[in-house]
N, C-alpha and C. Protein backbone atom coordinates (compact mmCIF):
# COMPACT_ATOMS: atom_id res chain seq x y z
N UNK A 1 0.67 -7.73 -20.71
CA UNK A 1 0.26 -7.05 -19.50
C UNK A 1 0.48 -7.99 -18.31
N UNK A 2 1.58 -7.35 -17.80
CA UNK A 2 1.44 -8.24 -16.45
C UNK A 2 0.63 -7.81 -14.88
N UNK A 3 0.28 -8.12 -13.84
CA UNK A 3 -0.64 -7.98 -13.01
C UNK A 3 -0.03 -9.18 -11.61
N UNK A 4 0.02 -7.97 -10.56
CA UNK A 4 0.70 -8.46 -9.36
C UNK A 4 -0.51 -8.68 -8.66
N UNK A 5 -1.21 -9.78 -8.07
CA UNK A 5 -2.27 -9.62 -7.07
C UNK A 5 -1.50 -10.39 -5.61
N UNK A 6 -2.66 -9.89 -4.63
CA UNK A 6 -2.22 -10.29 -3.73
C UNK A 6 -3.93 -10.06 -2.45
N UNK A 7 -4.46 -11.18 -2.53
CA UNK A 7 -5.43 -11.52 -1.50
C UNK A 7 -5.67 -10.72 -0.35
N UNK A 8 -7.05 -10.22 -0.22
CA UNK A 8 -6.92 -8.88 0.86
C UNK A 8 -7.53 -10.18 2.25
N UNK A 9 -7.59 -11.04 1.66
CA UNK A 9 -8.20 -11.89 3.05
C UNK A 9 -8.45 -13.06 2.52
N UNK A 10 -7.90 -14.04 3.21
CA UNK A 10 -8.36 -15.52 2.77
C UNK A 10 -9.45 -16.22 2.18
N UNK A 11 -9.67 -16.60 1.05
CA UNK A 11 -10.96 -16.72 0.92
C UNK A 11 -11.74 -17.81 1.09
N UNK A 12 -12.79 -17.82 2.00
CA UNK A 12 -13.62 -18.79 3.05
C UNK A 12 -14.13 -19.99 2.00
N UNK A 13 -15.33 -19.21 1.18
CA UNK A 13 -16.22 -19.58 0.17
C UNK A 13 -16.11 -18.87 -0.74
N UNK A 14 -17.11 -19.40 -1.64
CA UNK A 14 -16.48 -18.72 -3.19
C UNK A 14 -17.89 -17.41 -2.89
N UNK A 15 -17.53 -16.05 -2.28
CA UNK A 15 -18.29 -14.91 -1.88
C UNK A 15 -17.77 -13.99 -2.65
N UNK A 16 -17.95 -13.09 -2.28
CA UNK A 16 -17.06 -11.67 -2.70
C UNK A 16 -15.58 -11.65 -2.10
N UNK A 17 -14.91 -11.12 -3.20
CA UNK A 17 -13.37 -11.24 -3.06
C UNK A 17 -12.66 -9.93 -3.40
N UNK A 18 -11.94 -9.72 -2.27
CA UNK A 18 -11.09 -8.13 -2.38
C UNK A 18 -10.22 -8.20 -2.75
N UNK A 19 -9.05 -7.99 -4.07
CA UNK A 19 -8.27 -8.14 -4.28
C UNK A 19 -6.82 -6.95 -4.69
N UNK A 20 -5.38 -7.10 -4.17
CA UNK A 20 -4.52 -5.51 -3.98
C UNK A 20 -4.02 -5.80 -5.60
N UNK A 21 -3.96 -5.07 -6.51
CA UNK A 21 -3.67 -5.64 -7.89
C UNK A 21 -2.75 -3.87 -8.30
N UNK A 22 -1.35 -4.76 -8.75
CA UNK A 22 -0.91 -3.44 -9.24
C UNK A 22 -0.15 -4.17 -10.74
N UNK A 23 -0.72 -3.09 -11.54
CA UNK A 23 -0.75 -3.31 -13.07
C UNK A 23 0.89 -3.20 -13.53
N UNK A 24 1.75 -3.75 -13.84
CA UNK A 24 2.97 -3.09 -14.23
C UNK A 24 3.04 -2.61 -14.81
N UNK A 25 2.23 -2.69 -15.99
CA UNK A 25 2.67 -1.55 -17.53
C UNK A 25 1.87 -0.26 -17.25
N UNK A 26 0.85 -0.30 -17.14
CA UNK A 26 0.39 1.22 -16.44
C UNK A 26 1.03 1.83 -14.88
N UNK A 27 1.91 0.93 -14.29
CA UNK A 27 2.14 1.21 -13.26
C UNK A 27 1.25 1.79 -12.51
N UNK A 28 -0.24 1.32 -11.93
CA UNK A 28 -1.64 1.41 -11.72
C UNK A 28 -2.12 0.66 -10.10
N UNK A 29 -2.11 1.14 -8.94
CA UNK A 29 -2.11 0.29 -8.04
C UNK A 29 -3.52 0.28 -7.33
N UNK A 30 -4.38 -0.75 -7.69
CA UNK A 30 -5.96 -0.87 -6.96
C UNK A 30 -6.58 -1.73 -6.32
N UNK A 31 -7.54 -1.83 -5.82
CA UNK A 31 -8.31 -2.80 -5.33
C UNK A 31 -9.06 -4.05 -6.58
N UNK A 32 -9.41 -4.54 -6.84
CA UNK A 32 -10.39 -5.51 -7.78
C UNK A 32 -11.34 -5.80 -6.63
N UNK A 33 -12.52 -5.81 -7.39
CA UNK A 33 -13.69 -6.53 -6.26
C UNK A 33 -14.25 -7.26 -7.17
N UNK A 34 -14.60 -8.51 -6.60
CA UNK A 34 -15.06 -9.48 -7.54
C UNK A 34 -16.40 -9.81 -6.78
N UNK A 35 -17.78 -9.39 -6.66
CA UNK A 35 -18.91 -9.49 -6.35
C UNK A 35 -19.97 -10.63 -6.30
N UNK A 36 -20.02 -11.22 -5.82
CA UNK A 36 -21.24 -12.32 -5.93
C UNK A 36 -22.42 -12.08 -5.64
N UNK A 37 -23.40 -12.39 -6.64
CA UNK A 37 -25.09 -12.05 -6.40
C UNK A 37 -25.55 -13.23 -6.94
N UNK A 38 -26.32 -14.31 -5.99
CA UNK A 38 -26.95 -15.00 -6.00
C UNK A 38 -28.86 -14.17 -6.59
N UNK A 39 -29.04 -15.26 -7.26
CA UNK A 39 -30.39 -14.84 -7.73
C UNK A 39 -31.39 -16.17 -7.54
N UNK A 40 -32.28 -15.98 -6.38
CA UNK A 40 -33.07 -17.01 -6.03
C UNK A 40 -34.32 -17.32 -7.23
N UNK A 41 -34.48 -15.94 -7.69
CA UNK A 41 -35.11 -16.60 -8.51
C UNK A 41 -34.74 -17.89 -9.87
N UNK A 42 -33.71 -17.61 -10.02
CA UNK A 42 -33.13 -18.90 -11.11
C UNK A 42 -32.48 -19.90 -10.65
N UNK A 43 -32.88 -20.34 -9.42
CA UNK A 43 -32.68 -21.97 -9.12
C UNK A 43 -31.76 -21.33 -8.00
N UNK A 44 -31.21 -20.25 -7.63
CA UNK A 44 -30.37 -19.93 -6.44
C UNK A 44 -28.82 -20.05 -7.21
N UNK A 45 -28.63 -19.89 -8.43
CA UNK A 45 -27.40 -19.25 -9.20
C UNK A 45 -26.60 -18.50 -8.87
N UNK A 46 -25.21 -18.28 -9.08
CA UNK A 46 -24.47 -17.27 -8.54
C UNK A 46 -23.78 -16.34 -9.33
N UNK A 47 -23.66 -15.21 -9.18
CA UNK A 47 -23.79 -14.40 -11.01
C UNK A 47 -22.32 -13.94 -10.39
N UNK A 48 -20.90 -13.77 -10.97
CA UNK A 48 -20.18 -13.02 -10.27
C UNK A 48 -20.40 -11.26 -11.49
N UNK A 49 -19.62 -10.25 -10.86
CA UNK A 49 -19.01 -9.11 -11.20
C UNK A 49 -18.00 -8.57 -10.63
N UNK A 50 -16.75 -8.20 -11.58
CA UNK A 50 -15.52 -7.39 -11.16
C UNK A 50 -15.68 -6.04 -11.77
N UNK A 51 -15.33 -5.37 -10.60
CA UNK A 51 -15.38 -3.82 -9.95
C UNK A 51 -13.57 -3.31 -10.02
N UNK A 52 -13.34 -2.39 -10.25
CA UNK A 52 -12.12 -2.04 -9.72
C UNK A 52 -12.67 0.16 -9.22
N UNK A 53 -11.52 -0.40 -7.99
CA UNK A 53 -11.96 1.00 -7.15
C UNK A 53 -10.67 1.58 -6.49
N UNK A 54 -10.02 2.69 -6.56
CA UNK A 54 -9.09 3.19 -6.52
C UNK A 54 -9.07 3.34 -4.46
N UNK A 55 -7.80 3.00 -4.23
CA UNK A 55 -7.77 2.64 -2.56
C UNK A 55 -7.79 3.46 -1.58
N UNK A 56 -7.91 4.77 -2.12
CA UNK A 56 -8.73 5.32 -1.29
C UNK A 56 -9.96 5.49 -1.13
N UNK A 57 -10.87 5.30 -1.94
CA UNK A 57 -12.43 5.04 -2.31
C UNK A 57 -12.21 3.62 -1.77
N UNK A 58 -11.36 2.99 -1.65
CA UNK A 58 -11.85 1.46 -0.68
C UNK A 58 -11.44 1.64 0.43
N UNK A 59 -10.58 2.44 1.45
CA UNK A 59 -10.37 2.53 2.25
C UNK A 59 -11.65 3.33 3.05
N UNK A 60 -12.34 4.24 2.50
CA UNK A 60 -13.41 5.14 2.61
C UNK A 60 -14.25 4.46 2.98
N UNK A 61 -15.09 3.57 2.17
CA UNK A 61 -15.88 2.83 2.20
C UNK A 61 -16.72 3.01 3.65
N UNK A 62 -17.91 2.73 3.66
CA UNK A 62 -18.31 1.83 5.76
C UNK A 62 -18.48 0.86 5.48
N UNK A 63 -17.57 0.49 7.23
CA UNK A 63 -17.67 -0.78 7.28
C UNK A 63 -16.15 -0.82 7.73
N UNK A 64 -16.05 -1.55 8.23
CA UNK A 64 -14.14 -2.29 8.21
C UNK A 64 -14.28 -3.94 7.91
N UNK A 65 -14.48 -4.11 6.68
CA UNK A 65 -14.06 -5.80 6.42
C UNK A 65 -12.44 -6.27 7.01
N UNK A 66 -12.31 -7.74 6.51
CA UNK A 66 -11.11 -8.46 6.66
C UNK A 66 -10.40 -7.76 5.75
N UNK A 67 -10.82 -7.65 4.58
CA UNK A 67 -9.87 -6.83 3.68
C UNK A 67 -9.54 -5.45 4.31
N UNK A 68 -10.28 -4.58 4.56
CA UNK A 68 -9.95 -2.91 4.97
C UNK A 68 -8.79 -3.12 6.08
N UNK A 69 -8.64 -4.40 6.67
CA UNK A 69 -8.34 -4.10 7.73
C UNK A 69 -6.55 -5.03 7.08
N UNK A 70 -6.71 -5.86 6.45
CA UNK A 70 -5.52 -6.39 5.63
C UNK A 70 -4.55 -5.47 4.92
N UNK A 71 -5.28 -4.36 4.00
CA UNK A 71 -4.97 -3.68 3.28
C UNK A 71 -4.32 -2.09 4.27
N UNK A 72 -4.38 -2.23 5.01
CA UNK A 72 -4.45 -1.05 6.27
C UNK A 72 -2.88 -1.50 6.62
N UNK A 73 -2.99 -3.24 7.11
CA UNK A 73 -1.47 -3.42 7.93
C UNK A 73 -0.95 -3.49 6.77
N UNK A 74 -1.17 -3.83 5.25
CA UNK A 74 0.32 -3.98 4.71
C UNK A 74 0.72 -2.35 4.26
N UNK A 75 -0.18 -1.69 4.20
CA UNK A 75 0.22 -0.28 3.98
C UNK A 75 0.95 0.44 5.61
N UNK A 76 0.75 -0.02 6.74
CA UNK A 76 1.53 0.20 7.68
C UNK A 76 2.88 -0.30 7.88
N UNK A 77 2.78 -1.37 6.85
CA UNK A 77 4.28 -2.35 7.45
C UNK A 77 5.07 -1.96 6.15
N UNK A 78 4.52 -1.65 4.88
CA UNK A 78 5.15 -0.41 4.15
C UNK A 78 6.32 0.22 4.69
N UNK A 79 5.47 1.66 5.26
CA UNK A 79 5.78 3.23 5.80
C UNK A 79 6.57 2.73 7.07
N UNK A 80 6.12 1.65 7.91
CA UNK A 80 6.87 1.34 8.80
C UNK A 80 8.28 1.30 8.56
N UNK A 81 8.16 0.46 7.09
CA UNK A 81 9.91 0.15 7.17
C UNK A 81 10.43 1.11 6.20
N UNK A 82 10.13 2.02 5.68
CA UNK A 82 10.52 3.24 5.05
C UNK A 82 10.74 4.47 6.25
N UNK A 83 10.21 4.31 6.98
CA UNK A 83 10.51 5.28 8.02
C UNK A 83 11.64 4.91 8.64
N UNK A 84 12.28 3.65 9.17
CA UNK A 84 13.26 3.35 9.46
C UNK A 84 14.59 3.59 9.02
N UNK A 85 13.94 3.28 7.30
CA UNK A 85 15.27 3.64 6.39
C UNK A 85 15.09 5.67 6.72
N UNK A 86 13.84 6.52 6.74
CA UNK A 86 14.36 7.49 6.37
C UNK A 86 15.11 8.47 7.62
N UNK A 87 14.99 7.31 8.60
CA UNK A 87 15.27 8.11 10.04
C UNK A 87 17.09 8.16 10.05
N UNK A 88 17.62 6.69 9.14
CA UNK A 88 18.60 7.05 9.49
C UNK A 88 19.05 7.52 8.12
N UNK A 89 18.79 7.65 7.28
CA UNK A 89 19.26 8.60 6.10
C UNK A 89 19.27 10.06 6.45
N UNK A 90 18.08 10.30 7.44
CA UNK A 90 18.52 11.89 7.86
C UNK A 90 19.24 11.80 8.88
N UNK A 91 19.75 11.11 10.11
CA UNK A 91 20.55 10.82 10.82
C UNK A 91 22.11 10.88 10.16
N UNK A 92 22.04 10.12 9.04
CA UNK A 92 23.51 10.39 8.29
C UNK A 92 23.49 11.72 7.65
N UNK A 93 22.75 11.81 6.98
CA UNK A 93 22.52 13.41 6.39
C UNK A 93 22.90 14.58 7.56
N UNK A 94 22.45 14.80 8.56
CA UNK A 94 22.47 15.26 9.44
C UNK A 94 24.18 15.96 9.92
N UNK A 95 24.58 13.75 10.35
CA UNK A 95 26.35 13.95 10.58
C UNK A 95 26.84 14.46 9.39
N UNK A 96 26.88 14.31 8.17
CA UNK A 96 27.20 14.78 7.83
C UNK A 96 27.55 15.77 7.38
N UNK A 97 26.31 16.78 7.60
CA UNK A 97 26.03 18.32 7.54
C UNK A 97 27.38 18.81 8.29
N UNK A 98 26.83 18.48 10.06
CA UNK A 98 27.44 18.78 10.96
C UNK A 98 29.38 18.85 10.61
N UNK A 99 29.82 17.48 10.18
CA UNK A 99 30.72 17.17 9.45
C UNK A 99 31.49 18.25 8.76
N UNK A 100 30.78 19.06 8.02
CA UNK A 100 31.00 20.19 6.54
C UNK A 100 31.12 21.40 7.27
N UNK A 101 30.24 21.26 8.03
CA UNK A 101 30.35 22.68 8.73
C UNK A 101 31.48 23.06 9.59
N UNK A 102 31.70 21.79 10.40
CA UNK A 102 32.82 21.30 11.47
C UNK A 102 34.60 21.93 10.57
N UNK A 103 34.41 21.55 9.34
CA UNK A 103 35.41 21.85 8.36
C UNK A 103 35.43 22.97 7.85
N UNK A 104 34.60 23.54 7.57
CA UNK A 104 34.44 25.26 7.02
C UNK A 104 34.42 26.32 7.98
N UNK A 105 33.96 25.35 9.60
CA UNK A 105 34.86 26.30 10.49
C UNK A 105 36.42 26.37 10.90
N UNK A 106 36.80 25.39 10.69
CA UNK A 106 38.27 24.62 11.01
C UNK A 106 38.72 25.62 9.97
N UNK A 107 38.62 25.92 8.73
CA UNK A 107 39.43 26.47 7.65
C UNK A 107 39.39 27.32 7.53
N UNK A 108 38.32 28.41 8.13
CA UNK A 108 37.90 29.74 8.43
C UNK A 108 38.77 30.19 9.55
N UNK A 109 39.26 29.09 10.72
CA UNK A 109 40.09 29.21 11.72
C UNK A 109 41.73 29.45 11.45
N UNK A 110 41.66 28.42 10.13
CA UNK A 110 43.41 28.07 10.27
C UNK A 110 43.83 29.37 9.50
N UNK A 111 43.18 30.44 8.94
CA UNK A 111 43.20 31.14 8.25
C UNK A 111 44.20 32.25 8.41
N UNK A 112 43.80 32.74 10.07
CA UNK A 112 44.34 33.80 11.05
C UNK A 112 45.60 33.65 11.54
C-alpha cells in the first residue's frame, strides 16, 4: 500500500496535524487528522488520535484553519490549470468544427 501525503500547514509544535493523503491502491483521496489531547490529569501527557474525514466534510467544517485555507489554494491551483488546458482544447475543438463545416460547405458548393 502506497500513500501520497502532503502537509496541510507547517507544523509549529507537535499539536494537531491536517494531513492531504491519497491512497494509490484504493485510489482514495482524504484528509488524515492526527489529534492531540493532553490530559492534565496524568502528569500533563499527550495522547495522540488519527481521524480520517472525507474533504468535503473537512472543507465544511467551522472555522477556517491554516489547513482549510491550504487545502482550498491547492484545489484552486488544480482547476486553475485545468481550465487553461480546457479553454484551449475547446478553442481548438471549436476551429476545428468551424474547419469541417467550412469544407462540407465548399463541397456542397463545388457540386453545382
Amino acid at each position: 500500500m502506497t500513500f501520497l501525503k502532503r502537509d496541510l500547514y507547517p507544523e509549529v509544535a507537535r499539536t494537531d496535524r491536517h494531513t492531504l493523503v491519497f491512497d494509490t491502491d484504493s485510489k482514495r483521496l482524504y484528509v488524515e487528522l492526527e489529534l492531540a489531547h493532553s490530559d492534565t490529569a496524568v502528569g500533563g501527557t499527550v495522547d495522540y488520535h488519527a481521524a480520517t474525514m472525507d474533504i468535503a466534510d473537512y472543507l465544511s467544517q467551522g472555522g477556517q484553519t491554516a489547513g482549510h485555507r491550504e487545502l482550498l489554494r491547492l484545489l484552486r491551483t488544480l482547476f486553475e490549470e485545468n481550465s487553461d488546458h480546457t479553454e484551449r482544447t475547446d478553442e481548438t475543438l471549436s476551429a476545428a468544427s468551424t474547419y469541417d463545416k467550412f469544407r462540407i460547405w465548399e463541397n456542397s458548393h463545388d457540386c453545382f
